[in-house]
Protein backbone atom coordinates (compact mmCIF):
# COMPACT_ATOMS: atom_id res chain seq x y z
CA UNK A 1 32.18 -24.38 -7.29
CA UNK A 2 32.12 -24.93 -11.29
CA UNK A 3 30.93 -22.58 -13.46
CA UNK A 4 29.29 -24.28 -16.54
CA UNK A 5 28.88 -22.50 -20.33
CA UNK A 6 25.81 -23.45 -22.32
CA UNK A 7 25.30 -23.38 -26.13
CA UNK A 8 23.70 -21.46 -28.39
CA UNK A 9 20.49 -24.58 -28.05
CA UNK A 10 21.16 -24.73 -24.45
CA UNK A 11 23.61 -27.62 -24.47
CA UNK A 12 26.43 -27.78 -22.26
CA UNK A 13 29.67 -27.16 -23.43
CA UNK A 14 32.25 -26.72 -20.66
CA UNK A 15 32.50 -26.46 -17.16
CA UNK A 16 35.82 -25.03 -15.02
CA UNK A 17 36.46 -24.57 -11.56
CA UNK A 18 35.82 -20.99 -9.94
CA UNK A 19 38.04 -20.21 -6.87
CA UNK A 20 36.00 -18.55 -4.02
CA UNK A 21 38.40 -15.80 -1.96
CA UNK A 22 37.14 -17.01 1.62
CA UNK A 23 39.06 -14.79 3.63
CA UNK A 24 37.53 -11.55 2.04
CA UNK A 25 33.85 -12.93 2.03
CA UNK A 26 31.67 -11.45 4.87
CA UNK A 27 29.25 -13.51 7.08
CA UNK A 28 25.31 -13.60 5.49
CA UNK A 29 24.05 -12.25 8.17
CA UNK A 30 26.44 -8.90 8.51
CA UNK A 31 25.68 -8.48 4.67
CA UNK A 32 21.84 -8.24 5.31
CA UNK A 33 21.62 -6.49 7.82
CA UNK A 34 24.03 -3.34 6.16
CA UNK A 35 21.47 -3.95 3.06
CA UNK A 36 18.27 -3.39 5.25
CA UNK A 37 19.95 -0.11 7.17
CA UNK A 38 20.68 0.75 3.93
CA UNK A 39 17.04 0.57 3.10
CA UNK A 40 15.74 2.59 6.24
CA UNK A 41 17.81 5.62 5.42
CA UNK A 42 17.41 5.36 1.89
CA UNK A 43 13.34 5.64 2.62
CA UNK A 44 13.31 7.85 5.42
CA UNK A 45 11.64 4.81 7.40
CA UNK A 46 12.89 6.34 10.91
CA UNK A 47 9.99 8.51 11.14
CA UNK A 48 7.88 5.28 11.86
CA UNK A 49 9.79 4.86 15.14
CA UNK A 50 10.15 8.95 15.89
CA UNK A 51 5.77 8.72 15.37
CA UNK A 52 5.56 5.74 17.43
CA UNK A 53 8.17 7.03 20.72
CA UNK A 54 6.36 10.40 20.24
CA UNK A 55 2.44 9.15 19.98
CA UNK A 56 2.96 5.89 21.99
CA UNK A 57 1.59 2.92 20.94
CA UNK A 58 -2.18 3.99 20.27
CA UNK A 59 -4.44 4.56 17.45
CA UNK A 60 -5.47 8.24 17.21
CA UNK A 61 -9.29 7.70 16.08
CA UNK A 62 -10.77 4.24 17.86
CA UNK A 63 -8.30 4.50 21.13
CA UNK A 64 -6.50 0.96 21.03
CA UNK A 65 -4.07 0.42 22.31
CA UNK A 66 -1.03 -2.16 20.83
CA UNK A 67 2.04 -3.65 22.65
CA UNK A 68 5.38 -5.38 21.37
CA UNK A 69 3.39 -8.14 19.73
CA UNK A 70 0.62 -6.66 17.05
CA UNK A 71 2.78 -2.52 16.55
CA UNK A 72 3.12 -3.89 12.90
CA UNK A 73 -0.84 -3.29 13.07
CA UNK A 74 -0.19 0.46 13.94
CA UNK A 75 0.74 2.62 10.64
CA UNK A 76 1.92 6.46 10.39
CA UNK A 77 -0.74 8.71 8.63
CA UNK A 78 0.47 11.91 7.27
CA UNK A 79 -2.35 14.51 8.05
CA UNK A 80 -1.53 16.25 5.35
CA UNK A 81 -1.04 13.90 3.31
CA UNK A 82 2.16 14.91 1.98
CA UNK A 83 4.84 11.66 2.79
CA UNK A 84 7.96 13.80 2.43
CA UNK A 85 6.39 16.19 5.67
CA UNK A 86 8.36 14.81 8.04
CA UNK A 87 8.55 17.66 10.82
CA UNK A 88 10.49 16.15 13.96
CA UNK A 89 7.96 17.67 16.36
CA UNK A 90 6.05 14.77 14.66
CA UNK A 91 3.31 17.41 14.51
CA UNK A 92 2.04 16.00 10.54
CA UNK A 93 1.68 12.59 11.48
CA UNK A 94 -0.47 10.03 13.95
CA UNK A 95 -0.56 7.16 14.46
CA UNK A 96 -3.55 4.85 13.32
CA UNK A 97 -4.71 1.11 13.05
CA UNK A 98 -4.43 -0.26 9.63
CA UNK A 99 -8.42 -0.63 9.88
CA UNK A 100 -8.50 2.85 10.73
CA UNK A 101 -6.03 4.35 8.01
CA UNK A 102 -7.80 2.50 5.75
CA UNK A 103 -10.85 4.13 6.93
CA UNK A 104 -9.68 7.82 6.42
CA UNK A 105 -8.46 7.11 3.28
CA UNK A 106 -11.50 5.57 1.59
CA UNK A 107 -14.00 8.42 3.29
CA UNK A 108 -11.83 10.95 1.01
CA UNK A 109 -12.76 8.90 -2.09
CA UNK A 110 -16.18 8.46 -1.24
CA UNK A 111 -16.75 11.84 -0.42
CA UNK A 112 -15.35 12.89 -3.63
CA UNK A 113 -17.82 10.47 -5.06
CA UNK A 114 -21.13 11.39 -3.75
CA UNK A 115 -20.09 15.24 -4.06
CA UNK A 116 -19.50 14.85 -7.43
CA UNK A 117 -16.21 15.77 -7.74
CA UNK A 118 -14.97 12.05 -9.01
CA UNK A 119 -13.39 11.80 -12.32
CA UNK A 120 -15.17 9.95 -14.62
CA UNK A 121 -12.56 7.38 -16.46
CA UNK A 122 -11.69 6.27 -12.14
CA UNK A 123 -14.83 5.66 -10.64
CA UNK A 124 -17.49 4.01 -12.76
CA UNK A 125 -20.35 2.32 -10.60
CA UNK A 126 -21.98 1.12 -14.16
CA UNK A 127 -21.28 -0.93 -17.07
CA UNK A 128 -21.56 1.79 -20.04
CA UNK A 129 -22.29 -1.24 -22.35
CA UNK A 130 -26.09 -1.76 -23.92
CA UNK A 131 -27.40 -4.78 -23.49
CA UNK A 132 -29.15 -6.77 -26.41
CA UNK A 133 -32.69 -6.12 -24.57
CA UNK A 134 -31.99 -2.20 -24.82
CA UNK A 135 -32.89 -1.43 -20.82
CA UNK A 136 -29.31 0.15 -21.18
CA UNK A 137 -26.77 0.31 -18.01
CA UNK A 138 -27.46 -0.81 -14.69
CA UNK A 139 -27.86 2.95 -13.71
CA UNK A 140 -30.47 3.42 -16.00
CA UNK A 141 -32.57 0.10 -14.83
CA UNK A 142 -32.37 1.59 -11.37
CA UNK A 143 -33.99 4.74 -12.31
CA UNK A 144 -36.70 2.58 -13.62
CA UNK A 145 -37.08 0.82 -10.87
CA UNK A 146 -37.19 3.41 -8.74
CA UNK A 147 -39.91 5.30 -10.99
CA UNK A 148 -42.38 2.71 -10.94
CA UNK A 149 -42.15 2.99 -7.52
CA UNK A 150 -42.91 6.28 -7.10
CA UNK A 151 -45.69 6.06 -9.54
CA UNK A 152 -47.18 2.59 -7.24
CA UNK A 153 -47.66 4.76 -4.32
């Protein structure tokens, strides 16, 4: 293998022969998988497989069921939402269908929505623009809308 120098405008200015120790150089395949156990621990990702051996293969709110095939469907919630709660009695976590997780996550934002409790600057169902006509934000239009309703009947 030759290992090239470029210029200051990119041009190539010399190239020389790199030697390559072969008989220290590891197989591809022993080097990635060290790398992704390396990963694993690094995250804490075991407590995927502790959830799934403890909870079996099952979604906690809709009942179904996964095999061999589709468990990358199945994810770990943390009730308490805390991801560094990782009891080994696996008693903070079940297990739940992505559609499901999903599900529990976006009924605490919406809840926090229609109760009021939102923060402004995050959730903004409106543009706060005027428009040229003046009728103001969609929000506002609604009202109207709804007004001359009320008054109709």
């Amino acid at each position: 293998m030759a290992k090239m120098s470029f210029g200051p405008k990119g041009t190539r200015m010399r190239s020389r022969p790199v030697k390559v120790d072969t008989k220290s150089a590891r197989p591809l395949e022993d080097v990635v998988r060290d790398i992704k156990a390396a990963q694993q621990l690094q995250a804490g990702a075991d407590y995927r497989e502790r959830s799934l051996a403890i909870h079996g293969l099952i979604c906690a709110h809709c009942g179904r069921e996964f095999d061999h095939t589709n468990r990358h469907l199945l994810t770990v919630h943390h009730k308490d939402g805390n991801h560094d709660n990782n009891p080994p009695d696996g008693s903070n976590w079940e297990n739940l269908c992505v559609y499901c997780h999903e599900d529990e996550h976006s009924r605490g934002l919406l809840g926090d929505y229609f109760g009021g409790q939102a923060s402004k600057p995050d959730v903004a169902v409106a543009y706060q623009e005027r428009s040229e006509s003046g009728l103001g934000t969609l929000g506002e239009k609604l009202r109207k809308v709804l007004a001359d309703k009320k008054k109709d009947s």
